[in-house]
N, C-alpha and C. Protein backbone atom coordinates (compact mmCIF):
# COMPACT_ATOMS: atom_id res chain seq x y z
N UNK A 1 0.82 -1.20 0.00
CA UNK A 1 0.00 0.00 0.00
C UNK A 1 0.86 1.26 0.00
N UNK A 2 2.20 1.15 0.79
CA UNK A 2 2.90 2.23 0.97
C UNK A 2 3.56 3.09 -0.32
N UNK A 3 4.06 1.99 -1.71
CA UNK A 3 4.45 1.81 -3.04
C UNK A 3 3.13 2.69 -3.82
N UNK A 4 1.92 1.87 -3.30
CA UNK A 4 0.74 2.73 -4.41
C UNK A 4 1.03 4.49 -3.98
N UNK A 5 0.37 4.37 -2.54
CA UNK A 5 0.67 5.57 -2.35
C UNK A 5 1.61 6.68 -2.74
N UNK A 6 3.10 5.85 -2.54
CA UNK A 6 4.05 7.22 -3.27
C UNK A 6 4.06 7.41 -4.82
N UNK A 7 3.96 6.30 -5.46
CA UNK A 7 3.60 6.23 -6.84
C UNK A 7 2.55 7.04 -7.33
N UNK A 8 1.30 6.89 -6.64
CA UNK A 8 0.60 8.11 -7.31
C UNK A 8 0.65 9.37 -6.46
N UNK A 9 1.39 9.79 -5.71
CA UNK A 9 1.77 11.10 -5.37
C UNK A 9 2.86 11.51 -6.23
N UNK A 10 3.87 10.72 -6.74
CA UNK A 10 4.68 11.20 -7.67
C UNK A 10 4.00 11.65 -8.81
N UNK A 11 2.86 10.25 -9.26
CA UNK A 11 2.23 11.02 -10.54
C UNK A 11 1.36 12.45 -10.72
N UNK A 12 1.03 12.52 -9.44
CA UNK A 12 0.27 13.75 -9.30
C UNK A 12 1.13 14.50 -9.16
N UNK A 13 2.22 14.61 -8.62
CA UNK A 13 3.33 15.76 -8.91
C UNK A 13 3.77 16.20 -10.20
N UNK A 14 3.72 14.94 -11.06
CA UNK A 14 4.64 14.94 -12.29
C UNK A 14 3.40 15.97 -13.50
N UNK A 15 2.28 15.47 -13.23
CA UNK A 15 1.20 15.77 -13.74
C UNK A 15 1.24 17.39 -13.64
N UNK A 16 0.91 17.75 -12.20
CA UNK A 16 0.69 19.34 -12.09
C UNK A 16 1.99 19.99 -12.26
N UNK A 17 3.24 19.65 -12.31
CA UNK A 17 4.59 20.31 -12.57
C UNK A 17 4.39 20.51 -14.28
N UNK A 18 4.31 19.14 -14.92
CA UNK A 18 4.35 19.69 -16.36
C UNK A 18 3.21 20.28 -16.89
N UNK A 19 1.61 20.78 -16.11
CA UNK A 19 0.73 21.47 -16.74
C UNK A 19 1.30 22.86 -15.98
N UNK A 20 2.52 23.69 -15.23
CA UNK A 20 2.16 24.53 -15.00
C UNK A 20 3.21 25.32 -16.25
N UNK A 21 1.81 26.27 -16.97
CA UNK A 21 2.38 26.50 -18.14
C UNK A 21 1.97 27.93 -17.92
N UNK A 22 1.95 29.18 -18.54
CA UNK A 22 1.78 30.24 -18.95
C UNK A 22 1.30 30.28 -20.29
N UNK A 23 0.38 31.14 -21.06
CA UNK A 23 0.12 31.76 -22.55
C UNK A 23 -0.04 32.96 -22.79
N UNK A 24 1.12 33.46 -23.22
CA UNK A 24 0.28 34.99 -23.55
C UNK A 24 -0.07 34.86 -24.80
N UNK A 25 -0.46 36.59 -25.27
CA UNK A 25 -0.09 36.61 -26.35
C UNK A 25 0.88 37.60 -27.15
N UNK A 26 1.18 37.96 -28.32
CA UNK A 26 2.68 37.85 -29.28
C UNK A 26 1.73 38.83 -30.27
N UNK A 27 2.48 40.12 -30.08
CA UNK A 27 2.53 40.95 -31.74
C UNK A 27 3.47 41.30 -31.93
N UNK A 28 3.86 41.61 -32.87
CA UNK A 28 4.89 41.94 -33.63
C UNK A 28 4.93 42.68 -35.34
N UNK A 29 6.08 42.84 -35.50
CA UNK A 29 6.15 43.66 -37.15
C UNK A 29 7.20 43.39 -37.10
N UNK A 30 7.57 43.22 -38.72
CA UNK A 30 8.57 43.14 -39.75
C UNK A 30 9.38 44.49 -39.70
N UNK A 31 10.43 45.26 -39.23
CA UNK A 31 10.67 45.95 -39.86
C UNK A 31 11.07 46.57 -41.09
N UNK A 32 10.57 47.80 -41.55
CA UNK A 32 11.01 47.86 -42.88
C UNK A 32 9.69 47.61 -43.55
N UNK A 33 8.98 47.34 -43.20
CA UNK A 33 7.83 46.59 -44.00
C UNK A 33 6.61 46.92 -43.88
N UNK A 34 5.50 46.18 -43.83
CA UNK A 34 3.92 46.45 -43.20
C UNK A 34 3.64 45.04 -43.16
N UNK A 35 4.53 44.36 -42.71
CA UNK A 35 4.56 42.68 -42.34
C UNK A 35 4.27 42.80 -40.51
N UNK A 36 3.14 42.39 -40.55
CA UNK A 36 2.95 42.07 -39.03
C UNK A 36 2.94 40.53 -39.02
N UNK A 37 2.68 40.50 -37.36
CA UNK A 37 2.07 38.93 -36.85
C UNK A 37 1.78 38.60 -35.72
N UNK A 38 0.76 38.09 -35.36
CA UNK A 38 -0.22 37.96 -34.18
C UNK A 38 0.02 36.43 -33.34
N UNK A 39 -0.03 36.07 -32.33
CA UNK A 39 0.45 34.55 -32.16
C UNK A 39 0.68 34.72 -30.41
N UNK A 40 0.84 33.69 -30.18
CA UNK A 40 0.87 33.07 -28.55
C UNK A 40 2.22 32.45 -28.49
N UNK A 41 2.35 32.86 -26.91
CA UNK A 41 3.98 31.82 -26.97
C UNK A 41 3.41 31.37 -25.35
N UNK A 42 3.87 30.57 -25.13
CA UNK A 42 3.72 29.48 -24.12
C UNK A 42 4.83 29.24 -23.16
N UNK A 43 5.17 29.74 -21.86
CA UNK A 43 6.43 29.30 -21.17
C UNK A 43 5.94 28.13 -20.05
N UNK A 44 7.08 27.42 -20.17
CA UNK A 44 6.89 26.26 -18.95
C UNK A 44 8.25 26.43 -18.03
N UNK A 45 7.40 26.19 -16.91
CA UNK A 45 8.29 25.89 -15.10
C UNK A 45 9.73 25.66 -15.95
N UNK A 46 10.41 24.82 -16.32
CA UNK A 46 11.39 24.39 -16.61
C UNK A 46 12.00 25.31 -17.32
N UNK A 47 12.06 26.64 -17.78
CA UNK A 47 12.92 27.60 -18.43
C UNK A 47 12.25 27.65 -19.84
N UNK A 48 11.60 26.29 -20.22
CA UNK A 48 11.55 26.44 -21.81
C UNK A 48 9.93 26.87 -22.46
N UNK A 49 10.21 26.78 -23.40
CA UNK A 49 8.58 27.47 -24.30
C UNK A 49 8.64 27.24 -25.81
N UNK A 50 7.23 27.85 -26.16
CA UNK A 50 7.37 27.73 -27.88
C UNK A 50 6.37 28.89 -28.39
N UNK A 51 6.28 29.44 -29.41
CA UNK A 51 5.75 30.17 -30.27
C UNK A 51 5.07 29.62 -31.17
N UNK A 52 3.59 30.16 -31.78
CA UNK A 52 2.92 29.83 -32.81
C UNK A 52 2.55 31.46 -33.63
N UNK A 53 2.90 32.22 -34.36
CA UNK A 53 2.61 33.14 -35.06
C UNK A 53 2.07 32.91 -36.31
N UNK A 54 1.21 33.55 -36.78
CA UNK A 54 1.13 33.77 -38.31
C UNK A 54 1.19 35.44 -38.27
N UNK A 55 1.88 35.54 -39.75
CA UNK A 55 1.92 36.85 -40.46
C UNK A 55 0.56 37.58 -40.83
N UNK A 56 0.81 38.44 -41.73
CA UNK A 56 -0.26 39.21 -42.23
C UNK A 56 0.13 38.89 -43.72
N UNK A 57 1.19 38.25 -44.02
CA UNK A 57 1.05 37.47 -45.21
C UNK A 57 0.88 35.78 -45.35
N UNK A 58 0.42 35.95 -44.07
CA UNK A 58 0.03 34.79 -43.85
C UNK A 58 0.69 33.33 -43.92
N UNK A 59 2.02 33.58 -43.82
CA UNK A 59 2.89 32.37 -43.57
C UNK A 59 2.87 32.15 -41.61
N UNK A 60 2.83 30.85 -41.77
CA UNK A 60 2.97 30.52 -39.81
C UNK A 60 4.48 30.28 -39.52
N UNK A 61 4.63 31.01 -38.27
CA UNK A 61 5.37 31.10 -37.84
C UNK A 61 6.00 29.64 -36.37
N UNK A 62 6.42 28.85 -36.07
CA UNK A 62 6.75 28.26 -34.54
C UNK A 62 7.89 28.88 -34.44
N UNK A 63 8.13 28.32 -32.92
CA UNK A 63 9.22 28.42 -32.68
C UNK A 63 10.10 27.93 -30.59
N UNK A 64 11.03 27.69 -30.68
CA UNK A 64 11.30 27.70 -29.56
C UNK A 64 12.20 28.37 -28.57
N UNK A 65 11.94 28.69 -27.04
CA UNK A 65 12.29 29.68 -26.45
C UNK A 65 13.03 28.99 -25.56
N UNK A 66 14.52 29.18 -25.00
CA UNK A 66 14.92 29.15 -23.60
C UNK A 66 15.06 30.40 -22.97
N UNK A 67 14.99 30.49 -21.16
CA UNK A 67 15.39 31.55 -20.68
C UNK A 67 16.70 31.19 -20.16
N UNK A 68 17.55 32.59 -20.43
CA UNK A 68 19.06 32.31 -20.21
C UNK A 68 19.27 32.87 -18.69
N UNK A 69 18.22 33.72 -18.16
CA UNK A 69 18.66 34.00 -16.76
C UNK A 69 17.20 33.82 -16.69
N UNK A 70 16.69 34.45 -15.36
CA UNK A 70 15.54 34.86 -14.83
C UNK A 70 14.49 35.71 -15.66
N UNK A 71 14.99 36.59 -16.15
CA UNK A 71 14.21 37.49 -17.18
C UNK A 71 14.73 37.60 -18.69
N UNK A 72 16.12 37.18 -18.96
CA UNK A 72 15.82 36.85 -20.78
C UNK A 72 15.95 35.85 -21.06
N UNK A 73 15.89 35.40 -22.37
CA UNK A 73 15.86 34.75 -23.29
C UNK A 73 15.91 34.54 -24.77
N UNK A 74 16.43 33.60 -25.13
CA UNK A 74 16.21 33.25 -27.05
C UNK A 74 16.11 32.36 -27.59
N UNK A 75 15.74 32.40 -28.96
CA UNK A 75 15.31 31.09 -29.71
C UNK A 75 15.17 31.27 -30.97
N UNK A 76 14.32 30.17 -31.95
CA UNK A 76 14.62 30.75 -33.15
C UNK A 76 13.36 30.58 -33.96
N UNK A 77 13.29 31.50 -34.45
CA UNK A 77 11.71 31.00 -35.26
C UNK A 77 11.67 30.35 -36.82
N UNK A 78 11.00 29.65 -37.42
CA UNK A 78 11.17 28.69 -38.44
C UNK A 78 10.03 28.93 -38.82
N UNK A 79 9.14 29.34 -40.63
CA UNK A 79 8.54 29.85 -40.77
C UNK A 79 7.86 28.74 -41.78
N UNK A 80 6.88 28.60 -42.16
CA UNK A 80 6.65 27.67 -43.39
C UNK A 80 6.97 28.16 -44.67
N UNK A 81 7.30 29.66 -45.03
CA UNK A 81 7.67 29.96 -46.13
C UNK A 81 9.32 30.12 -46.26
N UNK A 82 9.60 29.69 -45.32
CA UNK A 82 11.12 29.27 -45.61
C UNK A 82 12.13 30.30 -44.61
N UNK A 83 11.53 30.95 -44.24
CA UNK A 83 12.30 32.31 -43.32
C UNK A 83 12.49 31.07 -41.96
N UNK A 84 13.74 31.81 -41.49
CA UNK A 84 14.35 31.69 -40.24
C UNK A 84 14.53 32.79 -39.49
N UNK A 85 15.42 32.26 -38.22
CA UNK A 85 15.74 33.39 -38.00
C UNK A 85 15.99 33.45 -36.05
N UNK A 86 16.94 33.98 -35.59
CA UNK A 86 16.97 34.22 -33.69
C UNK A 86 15.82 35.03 -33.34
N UNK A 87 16.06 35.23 -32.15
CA UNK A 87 14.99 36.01 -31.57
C UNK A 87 16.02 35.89 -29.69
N UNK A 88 15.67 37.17 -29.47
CA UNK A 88 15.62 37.30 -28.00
C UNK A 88 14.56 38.39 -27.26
N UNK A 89 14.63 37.81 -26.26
CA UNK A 89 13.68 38.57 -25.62
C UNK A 89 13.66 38.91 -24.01
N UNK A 90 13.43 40.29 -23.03
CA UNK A 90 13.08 40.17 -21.70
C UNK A 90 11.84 40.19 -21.32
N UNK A 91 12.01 39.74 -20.21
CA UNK A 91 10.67 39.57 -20.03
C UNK A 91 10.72 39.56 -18.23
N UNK A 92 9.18 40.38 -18.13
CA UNK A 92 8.73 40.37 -16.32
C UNK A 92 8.61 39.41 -15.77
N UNK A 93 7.68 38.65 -16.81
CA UNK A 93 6.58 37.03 -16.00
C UNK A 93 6.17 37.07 -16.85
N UNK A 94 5.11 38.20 -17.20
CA UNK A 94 3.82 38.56 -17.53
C UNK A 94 3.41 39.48 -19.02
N UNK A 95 4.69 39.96 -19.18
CA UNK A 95 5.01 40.60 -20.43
C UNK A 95 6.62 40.52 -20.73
N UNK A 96 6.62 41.55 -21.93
CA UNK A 96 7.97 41.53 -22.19
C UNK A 96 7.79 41.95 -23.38
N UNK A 97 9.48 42.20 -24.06
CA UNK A 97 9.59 42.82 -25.27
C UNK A 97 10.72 41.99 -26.00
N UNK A 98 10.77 41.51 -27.29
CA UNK A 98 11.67 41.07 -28.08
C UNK A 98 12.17 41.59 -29.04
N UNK A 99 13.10 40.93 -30.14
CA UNK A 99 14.02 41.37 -31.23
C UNK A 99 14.47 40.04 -31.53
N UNK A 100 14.59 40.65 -33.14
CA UNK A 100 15.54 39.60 -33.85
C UNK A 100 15.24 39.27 -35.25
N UNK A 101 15.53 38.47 -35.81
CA UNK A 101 15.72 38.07 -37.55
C UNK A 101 14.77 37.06 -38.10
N UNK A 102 14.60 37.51 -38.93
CA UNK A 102 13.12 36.59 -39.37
C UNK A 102 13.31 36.63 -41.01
N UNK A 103 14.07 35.78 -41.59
CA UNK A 103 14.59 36.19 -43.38
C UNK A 103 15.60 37.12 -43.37
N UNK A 104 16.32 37.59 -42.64
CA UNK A 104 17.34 38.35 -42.50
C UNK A 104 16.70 39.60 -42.52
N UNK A 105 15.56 40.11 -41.98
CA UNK A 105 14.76 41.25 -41.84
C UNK A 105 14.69 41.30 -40.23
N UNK A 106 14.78 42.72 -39.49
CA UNK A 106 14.95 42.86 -38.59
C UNK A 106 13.35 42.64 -37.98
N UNK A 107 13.15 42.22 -36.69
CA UNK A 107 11.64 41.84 -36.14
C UNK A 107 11.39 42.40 -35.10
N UNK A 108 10.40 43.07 -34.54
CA UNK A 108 10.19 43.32 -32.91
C UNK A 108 8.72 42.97 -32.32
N UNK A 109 8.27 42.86 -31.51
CA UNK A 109 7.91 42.17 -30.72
C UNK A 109 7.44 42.35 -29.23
N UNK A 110 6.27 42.32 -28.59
CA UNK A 110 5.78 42.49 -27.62
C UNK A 110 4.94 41.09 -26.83
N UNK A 111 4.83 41.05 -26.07
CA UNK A 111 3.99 39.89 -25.54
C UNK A 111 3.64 39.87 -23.98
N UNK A 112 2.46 39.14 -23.98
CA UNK A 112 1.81 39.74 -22.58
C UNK A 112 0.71 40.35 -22.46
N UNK A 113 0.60 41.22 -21.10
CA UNK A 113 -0.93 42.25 -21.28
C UNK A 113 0.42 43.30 -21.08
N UNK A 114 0.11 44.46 -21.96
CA UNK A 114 0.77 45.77 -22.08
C UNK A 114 -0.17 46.58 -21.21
């Protein structure tokens, strides 16, 4: 009985550790351009996260995030029309502001409640 017990207290740990997630959401623009993009990024307990954007030309955007301290981070976004590209970003918790390359076009970036 003692085995069941810690076994499913572990699972219930393991369970609520990997649902504790965050979503905001992600705008941004192309600079140079009138290329926007609207999208959610997702951070988890463990430092890491991911991005889902689409453009205003309508290519989708993913992507994935580590944080390198407490408040920044970077990653890289991968586009279906073939663009790449880094990205970094700081961030409170709750918002934050980014930068970085997206087709070798400079990108910026907000996320959160402003």
């Amino acid at each position: 009985m003692g085995k069941a017990l810690l076994l499913s207290t572990w699972l219930v740990g393991t369970v609520l550790l990997a649902s504790c997630s965050m979503t905001l959401p992600v705008r941004g623009n192309v600079m140079n351009s009138s290329e926007t993009f609207t999208g959610t990024a997702t951070g988890y307990m463990d430092g890491g996260g991911n991005l889902t954007l689409v453009t205003s030309n309508g290519a989708t955007c993913t992507g994935n995030f580590v944080y390198v301290s407490r408040r920044d981070g970077d990653g890289v976004f991968t586009c279906d029309d073939g663009r790449t590209g880094p990205f970094t970003f700081v961030s409170t918790g709750t918002r934050g502001t980014g930068q970085g390359e997206l087709g070798g076009e400079r990108v910026i970036f907000t996320f959160g409640k402003q």
